[in-house]
N, C-alpha and C. Protein backbone atom coordinates (compact mmCIF):
# COMPACT_ATOMS: atom_id res chain seq x y z
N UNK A 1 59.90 15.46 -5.11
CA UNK A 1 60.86 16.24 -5.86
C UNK A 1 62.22 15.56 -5.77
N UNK A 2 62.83 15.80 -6.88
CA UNK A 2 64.20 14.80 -6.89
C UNK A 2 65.10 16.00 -6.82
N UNK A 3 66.13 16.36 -6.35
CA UNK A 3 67.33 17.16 -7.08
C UNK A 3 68.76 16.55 -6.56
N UNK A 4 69.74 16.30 -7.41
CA UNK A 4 70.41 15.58 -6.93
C UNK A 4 71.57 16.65 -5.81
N UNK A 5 70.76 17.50 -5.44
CA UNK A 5 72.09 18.97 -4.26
C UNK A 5 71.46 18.11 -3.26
N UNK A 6 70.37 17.67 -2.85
CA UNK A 6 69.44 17.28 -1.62
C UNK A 6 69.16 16.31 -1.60
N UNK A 7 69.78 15.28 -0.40
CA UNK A 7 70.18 13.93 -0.17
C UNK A 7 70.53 13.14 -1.08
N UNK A 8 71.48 13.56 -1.65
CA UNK A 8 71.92 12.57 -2.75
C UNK A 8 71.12 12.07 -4.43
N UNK A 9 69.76 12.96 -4.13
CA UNK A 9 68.75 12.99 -5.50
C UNK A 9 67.44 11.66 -5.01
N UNK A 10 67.88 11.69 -3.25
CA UNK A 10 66.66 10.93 -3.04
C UNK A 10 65.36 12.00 -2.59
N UNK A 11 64.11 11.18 -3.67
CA UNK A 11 63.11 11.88 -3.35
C UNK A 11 62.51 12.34 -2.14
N UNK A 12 62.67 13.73 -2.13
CA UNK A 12 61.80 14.47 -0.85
C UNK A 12 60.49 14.83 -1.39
N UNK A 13 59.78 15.41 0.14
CA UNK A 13 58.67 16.73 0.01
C UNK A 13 58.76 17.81 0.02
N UNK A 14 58.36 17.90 -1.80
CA UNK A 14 58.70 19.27 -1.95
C UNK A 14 58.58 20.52 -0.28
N UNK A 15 59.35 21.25 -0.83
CA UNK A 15 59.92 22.44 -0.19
C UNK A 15 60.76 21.29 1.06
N UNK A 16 61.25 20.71 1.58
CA UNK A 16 61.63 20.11 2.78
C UNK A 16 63.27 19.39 2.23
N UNK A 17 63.25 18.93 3.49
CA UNK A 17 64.89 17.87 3.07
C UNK A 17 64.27 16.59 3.55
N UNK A 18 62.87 16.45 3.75
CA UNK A 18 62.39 15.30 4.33
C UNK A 18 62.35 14.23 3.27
N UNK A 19 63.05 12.78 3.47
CA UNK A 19 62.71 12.24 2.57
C UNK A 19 61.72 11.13 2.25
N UNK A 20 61.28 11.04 1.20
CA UNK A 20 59.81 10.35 0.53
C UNK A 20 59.78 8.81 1.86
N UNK A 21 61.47 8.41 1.69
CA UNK A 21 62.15 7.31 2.34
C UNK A 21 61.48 6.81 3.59
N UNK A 22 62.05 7.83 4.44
CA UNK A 22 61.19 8.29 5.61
C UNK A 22 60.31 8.33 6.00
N UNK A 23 59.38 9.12 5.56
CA UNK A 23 57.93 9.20 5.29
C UNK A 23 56.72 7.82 5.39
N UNK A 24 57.94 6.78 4.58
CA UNK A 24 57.15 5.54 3.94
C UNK A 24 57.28 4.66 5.17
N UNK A 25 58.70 4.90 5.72
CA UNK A 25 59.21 3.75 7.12
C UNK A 25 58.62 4.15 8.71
N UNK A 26 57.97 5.40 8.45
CA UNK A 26 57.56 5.48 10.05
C UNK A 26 56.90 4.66 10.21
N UNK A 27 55.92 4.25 9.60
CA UNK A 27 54.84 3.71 9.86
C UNK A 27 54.60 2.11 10.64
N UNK A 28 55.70 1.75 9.63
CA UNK A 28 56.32 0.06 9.69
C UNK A 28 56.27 -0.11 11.28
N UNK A 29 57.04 0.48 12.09
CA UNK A 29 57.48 0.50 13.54
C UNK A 29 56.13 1.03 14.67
N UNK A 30 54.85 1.44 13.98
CA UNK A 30 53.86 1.52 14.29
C UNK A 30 53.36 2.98 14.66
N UNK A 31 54.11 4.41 13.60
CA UNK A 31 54.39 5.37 14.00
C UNK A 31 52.52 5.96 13.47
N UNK A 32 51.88 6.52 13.91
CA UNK A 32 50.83 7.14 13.18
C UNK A 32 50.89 8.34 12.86
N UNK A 33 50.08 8.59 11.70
CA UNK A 33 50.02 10.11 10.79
C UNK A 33 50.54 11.02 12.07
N UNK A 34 49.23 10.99 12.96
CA UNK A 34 49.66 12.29 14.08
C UNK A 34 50.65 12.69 14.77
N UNK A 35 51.48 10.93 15.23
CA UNK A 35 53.20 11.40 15.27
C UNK A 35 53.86 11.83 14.32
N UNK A 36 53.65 11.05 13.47
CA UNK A 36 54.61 11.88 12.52
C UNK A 36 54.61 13.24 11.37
N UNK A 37 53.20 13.85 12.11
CA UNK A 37 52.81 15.26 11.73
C UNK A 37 53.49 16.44 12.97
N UNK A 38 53.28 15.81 14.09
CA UNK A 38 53.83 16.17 15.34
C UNK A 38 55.26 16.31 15.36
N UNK A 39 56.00 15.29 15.01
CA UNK A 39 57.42 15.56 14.94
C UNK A 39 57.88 16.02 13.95
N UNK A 40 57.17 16.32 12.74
CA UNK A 40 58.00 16.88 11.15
C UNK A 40 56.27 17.43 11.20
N UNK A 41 56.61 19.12 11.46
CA UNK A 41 55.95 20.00 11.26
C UNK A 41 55.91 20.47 9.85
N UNK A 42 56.92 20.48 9.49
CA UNK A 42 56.38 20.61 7.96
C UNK A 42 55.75 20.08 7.14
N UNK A 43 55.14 18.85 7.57
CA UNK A 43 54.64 17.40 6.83
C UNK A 43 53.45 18.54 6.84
N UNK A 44 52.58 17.86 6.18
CA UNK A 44 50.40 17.55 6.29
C UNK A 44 50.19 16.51 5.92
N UNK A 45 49.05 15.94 6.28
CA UNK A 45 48.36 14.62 6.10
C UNK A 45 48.46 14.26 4.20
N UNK A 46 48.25 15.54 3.50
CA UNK A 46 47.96 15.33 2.29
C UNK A 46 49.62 14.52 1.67
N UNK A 47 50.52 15.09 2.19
CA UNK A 47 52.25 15.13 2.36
C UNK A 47 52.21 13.19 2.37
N UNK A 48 51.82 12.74 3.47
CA UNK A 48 51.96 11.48 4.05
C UNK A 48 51.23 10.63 2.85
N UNK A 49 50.42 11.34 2.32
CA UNK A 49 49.27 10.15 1.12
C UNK A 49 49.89 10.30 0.31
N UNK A 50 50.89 11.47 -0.41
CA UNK A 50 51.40 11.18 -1.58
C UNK A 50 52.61 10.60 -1.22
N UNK A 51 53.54 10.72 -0.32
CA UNK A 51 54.75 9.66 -0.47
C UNK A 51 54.20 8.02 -0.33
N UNK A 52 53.21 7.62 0.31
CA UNK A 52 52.60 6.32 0.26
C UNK A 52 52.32 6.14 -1.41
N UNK A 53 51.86 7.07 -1.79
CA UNK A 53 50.88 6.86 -3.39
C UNK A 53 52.22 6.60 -4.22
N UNK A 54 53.50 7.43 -3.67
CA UNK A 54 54.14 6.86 -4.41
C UNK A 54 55.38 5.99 -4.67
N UNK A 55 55.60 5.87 -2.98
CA UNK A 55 55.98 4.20 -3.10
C UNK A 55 55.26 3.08 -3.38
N UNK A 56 53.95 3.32 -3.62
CA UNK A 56 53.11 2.30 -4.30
C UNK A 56 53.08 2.13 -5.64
N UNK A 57 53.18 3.39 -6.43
CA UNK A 57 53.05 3.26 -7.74
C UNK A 57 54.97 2.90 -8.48
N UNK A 58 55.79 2.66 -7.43
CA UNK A 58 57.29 2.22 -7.84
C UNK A 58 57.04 1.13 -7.60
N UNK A 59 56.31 0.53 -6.70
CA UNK A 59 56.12 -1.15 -6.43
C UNK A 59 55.19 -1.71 -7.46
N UNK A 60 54.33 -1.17 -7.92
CA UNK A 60 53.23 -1.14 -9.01
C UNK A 60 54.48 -1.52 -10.28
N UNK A 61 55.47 -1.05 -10.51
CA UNK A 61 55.83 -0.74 -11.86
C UNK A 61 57.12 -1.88 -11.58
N UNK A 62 57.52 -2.60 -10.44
CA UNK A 62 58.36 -3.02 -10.53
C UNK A 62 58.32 -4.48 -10.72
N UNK A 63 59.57 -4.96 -11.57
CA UNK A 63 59.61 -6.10 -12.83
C UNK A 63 60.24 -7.26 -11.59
N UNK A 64 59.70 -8.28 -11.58
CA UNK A 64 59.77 -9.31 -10.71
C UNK A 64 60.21 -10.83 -12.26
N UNK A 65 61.41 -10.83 -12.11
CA UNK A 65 61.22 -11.90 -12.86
C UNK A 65 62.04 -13.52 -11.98
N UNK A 66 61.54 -14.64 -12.50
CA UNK A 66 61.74 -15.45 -11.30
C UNK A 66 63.22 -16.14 -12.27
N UNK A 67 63.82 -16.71 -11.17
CA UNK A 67 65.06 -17.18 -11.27
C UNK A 67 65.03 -18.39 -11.47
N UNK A 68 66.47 -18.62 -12.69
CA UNK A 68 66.58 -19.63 -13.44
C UNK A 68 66.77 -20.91 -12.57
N UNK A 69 66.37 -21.85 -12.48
CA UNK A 69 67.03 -23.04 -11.70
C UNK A 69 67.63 -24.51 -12.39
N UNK A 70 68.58 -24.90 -12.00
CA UNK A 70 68.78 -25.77 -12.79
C UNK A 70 68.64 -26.87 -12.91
């Protein structure tokens, strides 16, 4: 959910102030689902697959064009 009153119009989970952001970076640092269901009680597992699904589908869509050299 986007609204721009709640963090600046960066995407959260719905009903939460948690953001999509977040969600995507625990992991990196080696955080697993169960911590980070454990510490953000409001999450669910289903919560964690769609912010992945959809920082994937922004990386999916994003335009890579290579630079001019001279």
């Amino acid at each position: 959910m986007i609204d721009p009153k709640i963090l600046t119009g960066k995407p959260v989970v719905r009903g939460t102030r948690i953001s999509v952001e977040l969600v995507v970076e625990l992991p990196a640092p080696g955080w697993s689902h169960e911590q980070i269901l454990a510490s953000y009680p409001h999450l669910s597992e289903k919560d964690i697959r769609v912010c992945l699904a959809y920082a994937s589908e922004l990386l999916r869509e994003e335009k890579v064009y290579p630079l001019k050299t001279a």
